[in-house]
C-alpha atoms as a PDB file:
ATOM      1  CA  UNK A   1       2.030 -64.918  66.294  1.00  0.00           C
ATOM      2  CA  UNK A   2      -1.298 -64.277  67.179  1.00  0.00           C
ATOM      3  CA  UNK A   3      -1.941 -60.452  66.615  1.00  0.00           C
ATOM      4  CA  UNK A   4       0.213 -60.105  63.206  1.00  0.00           C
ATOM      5  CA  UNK A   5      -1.812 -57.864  60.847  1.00  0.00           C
ATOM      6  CA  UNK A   6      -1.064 -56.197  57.632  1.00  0.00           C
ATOM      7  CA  UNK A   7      -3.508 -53.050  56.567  1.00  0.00           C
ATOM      8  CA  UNK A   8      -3.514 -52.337  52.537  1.00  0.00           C
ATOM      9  CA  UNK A   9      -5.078 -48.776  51.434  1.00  0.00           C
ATOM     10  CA  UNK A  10      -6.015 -49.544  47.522  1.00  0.00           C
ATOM     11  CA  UNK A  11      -6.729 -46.623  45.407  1.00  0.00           C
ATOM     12  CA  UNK A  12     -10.977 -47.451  44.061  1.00  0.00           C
ATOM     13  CA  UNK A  13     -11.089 -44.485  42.057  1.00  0.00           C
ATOM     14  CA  UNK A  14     -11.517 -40.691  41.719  1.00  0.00           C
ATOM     15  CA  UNK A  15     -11.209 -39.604  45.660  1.00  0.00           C
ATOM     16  CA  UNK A  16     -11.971 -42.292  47.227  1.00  0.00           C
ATOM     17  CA  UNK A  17      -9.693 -45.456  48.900  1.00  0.00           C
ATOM     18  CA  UNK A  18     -10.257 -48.721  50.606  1.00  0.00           C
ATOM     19  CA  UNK A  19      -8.457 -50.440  53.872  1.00  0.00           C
ATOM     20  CA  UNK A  20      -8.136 -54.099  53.591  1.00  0.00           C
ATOM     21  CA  UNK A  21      -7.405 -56.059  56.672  1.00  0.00           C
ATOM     22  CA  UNK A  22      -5.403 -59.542  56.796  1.00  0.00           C
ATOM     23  CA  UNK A  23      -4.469 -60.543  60.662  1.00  0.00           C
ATOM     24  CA  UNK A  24      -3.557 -64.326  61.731  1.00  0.00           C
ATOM     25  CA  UNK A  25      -6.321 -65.398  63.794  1.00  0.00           C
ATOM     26  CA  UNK A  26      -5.184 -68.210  65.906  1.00  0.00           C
ATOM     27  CA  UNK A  27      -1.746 -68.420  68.066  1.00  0.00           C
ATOM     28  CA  UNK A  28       1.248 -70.095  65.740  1.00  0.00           C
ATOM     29  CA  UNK A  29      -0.006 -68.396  62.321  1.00  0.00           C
ATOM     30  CA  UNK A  30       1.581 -65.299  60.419  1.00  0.00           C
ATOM     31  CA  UNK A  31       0.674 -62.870  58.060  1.00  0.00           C
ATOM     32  CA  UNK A  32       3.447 -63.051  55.169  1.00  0.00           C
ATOM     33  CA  UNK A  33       3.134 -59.797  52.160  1.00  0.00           C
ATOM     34  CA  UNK A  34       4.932 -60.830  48.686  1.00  0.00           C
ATOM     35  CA  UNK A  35       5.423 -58.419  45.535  1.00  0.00           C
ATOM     36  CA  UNK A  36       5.539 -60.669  42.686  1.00  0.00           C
ATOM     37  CA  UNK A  37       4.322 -60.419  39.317  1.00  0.00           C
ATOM     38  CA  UNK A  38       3.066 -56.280  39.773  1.00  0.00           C
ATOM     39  CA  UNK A  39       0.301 -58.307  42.450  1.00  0.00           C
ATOM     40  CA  UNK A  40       0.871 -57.647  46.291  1.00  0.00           C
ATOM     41  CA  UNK A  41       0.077 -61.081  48.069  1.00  0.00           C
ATOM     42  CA  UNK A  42      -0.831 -61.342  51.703  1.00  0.00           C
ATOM     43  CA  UNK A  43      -1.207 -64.240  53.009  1.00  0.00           C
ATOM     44  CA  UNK A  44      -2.315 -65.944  56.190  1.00  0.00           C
ATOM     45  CA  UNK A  45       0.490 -68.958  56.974  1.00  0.00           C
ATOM     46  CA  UNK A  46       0.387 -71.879  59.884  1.00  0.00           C
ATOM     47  CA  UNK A  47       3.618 -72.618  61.526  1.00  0.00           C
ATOM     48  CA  UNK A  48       4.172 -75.800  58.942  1.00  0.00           C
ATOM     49  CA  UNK A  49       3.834 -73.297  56.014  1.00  0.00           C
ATOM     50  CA  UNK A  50      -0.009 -74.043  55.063  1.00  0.00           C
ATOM     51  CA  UNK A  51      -1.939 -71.113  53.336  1.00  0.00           C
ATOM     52  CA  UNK A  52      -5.179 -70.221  55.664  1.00  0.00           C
ATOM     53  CA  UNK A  53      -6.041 -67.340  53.297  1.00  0.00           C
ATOM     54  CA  UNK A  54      -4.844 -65.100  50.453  1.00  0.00           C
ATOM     55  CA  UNK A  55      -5.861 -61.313  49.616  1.00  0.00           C
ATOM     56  CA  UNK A  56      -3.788 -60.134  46.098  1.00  0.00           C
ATOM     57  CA  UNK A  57      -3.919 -56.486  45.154  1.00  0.00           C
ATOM     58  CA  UNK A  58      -2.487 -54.976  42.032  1.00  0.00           C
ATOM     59  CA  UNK A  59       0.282 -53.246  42.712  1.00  0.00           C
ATOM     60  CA  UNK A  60      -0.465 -50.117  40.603  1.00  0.00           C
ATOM     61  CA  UNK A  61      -3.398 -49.510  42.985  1.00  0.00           C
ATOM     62  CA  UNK A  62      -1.647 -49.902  46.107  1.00  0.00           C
ATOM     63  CA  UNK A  63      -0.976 -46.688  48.188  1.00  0.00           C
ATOM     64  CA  UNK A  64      -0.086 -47.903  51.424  1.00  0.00           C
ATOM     65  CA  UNK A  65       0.761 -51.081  53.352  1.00  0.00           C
ATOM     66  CA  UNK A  66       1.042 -51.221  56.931  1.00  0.00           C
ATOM     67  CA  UNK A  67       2.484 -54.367  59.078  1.00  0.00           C
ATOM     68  CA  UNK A  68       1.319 -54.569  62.308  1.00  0.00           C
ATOM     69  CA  UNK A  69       3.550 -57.122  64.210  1.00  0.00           C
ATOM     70  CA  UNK A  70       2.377 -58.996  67.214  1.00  0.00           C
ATOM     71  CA  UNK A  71       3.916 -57.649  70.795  1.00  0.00           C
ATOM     72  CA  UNK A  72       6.663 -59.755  71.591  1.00  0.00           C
ATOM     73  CA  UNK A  73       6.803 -60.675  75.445  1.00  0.00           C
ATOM     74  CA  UNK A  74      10.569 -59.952  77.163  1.00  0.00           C
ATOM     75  CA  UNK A  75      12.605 -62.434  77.918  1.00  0.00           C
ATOM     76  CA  UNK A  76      11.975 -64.245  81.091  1.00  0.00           C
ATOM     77  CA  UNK A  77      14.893 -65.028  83.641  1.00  0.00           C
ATOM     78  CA  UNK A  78      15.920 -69.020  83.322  1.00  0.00           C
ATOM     79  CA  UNK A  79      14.832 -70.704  86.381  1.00  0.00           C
ATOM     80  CA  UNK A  80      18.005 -71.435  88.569  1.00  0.00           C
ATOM     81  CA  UNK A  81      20.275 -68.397  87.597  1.00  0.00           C
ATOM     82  CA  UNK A  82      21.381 -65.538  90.243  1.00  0.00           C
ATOM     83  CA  UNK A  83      20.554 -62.197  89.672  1.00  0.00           C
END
């Protein structure tokens, strides 16, 4: 879904940290986040499973990740039914 987006804080040394950013950019794609290997994976996916972009992180550094799902819309009534 369009709005999906995944926040990584990496440690960069001493005091200091980074926020990395990965959000699906067009309606249809998602953002997936793997932990494989001591890498963390994000990845931007199409609905038929392509990969639109990666971002890999080593694990060791990571302090924080944060999924930010898309807002789903409530169900709508099915045309034709009585309330």
């Amino acid at each position: 879904m369009k709005g999906d987006r995944v926040e990584v804080v990496v440690d960069s040394g001493g005091d200091t940290t980074k926020t990395y950013e990965v959000a699906a950019t067009r309606a249809g794609r998602r953002v997936e986040v793997v932990n494989r290997r001591g890498q963390i994976e994000v990845t931007e996916v199409t609905r038929g499973g392509t990969t639109v972009r990666t971002a890999r992180f080593m694990a060791s550094r990571v302090i924080a990740i944060v999924e930010h799902p898309a807002p789903r819309s409530p169900a709508r009534p099915v045309p034709g039914t009585a309330r």
